[in-house]
C-alpha atoms as a PDB file:
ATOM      1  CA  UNK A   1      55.885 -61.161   1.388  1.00  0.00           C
ATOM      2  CA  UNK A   2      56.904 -57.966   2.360  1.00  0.00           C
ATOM      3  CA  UNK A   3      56.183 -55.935   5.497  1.00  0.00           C
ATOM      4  CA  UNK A   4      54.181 -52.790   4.481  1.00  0.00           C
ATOM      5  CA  UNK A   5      53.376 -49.817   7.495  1.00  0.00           C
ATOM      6  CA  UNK A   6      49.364 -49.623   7.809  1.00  0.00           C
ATOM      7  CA  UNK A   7      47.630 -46.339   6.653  1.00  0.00           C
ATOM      8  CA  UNK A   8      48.930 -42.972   7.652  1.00  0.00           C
ATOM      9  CA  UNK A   9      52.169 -44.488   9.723  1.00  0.00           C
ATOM     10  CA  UNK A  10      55.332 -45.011   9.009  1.00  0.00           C
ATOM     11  CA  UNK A  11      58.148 -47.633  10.817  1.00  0.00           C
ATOM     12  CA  UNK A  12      61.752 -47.936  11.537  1.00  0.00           C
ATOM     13  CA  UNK A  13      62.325 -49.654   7.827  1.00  0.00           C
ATOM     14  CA  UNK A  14      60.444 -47.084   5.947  1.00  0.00           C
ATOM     15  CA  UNK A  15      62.836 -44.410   6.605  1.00  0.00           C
ATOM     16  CA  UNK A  16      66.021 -46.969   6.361  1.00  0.00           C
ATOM     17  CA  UNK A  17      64.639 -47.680   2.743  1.00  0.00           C
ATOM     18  CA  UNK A  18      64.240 -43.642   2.229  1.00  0.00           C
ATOM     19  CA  UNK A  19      68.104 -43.448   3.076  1.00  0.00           C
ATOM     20  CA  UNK A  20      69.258 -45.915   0.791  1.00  0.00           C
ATOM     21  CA  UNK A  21      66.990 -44.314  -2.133  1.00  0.00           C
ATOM     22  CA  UNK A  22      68.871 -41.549  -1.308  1.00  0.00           C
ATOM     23  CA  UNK A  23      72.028 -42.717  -1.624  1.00  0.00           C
ATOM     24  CA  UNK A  24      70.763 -44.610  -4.955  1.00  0.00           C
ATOM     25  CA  UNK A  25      69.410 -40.950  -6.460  1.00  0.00           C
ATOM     26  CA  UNK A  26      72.413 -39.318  -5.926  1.00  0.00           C
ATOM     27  CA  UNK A  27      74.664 -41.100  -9.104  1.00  0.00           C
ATOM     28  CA  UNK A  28      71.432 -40.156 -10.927  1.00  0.00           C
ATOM     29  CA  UNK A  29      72.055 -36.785 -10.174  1.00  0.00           C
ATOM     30  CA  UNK A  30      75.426 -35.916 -10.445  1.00  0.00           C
ATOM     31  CA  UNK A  31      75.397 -38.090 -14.417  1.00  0.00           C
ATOM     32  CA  UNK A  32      72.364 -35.675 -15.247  1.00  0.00           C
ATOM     33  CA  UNK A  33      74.356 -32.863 -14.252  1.00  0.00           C
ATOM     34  CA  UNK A  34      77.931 -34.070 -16.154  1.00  0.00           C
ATOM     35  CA  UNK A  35      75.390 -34.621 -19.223  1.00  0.00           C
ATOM     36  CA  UNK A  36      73.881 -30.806 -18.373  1.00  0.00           C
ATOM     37  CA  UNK A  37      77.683 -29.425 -17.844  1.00  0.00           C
ATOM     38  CA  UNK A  38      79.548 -31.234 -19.985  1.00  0.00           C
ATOM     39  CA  UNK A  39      82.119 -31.561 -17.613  1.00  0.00           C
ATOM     40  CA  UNK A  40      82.196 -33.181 -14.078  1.00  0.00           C
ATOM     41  CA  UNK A  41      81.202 -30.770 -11.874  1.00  0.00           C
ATOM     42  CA  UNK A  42      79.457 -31.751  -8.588  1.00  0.00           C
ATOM     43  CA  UNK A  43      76.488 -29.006  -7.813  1.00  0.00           C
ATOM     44  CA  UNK A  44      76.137 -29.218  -4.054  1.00  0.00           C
ATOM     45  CA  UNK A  45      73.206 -27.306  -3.778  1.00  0.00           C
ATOM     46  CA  UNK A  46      71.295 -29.312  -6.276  1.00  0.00           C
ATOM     47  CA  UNK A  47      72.487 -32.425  -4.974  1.00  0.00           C
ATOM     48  CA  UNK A  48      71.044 -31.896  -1.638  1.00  0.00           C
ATOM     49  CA  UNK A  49      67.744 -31.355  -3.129  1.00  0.00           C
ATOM     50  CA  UNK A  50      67.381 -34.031  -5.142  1.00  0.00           C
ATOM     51  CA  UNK A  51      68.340 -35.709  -1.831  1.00  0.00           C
ATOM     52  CA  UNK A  52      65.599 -34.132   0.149  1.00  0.00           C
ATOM     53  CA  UNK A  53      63.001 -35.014  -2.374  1.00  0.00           C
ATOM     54  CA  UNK A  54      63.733 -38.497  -3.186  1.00  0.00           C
ATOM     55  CA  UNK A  55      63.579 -39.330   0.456  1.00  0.00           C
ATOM     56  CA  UNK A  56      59.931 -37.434   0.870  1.00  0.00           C
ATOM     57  CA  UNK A  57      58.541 -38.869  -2.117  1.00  0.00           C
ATOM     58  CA  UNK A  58      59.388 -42.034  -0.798  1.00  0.00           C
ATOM     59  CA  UNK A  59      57.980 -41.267   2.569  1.00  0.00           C
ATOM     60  CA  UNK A  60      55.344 -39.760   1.098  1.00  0.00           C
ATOM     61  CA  UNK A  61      54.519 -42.655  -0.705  1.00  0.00           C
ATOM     62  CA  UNK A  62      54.752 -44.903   2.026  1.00  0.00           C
ATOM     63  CA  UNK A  63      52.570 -42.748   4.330  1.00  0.00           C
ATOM     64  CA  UNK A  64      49.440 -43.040   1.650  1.00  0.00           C
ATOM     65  CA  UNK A  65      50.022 -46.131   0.530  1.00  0.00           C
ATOM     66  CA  UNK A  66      48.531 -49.117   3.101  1.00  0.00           C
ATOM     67  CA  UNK A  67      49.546 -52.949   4.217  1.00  0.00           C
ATOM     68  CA  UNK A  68      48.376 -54.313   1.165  1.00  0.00           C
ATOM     69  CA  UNK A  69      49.751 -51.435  -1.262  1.00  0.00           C
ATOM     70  CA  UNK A  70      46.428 -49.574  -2.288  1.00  0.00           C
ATOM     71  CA  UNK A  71      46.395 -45.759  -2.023  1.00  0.00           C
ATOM     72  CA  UNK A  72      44.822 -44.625   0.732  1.00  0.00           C
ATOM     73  CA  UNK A  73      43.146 -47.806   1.818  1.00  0.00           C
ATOM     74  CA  UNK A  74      44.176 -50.900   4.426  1.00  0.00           C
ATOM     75  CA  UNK A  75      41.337 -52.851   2.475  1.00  0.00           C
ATOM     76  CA  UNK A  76      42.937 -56.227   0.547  1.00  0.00           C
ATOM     77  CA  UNK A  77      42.269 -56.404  -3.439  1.00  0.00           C
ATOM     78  CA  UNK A  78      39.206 -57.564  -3.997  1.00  0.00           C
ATOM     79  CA  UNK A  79      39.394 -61.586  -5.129  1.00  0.00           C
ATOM     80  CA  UNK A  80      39.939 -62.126  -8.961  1.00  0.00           C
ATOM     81  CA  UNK A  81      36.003 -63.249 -10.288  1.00  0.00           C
ATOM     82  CA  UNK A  82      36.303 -67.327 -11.280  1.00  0.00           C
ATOM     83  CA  UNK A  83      35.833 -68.193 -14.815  1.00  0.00           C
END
């Protein structure tokens, strides 16, 4: 299972797995802008951004979301009814 920060905190991991989405988002970026450009150019500026935002959506994310991955909520999901 894995570990999950409670509501409204964030550990150590959480921003170790917002650097390596980073690093992920940036091929994602620089083939968008080669399709955009039609050539390989490598837009600095834009890169950095994407950057910036990947790794605060993923915080983000992380910050709302609770141990047992509802949004805005540390309470479990509720038990599936028996049939």
């Amino acid at each position: 299972m894995r570990k999950l920060s409670a509501l409204w905190k964030l550990n150590l991991s959480d921003f170790w797995k917002a650097f390596v989405i980073t690093v992920i988002s940036q091929p994602v970026a620089i083939i968008y802008n080669t399709v955009q450009a039609g050539s390989l150019t490598f837009d600095w500026h834009s890169m950095g951004k994407a950057a910036l935002m990947s790794a605060i959506i993923y915080l983000g994310n992380n910050w709302i979301t609770g141990m047992n991955g509802r949004l805005f909520s540390n309470a479990p999901f509720p038990a599936s009814a028996p049939k």
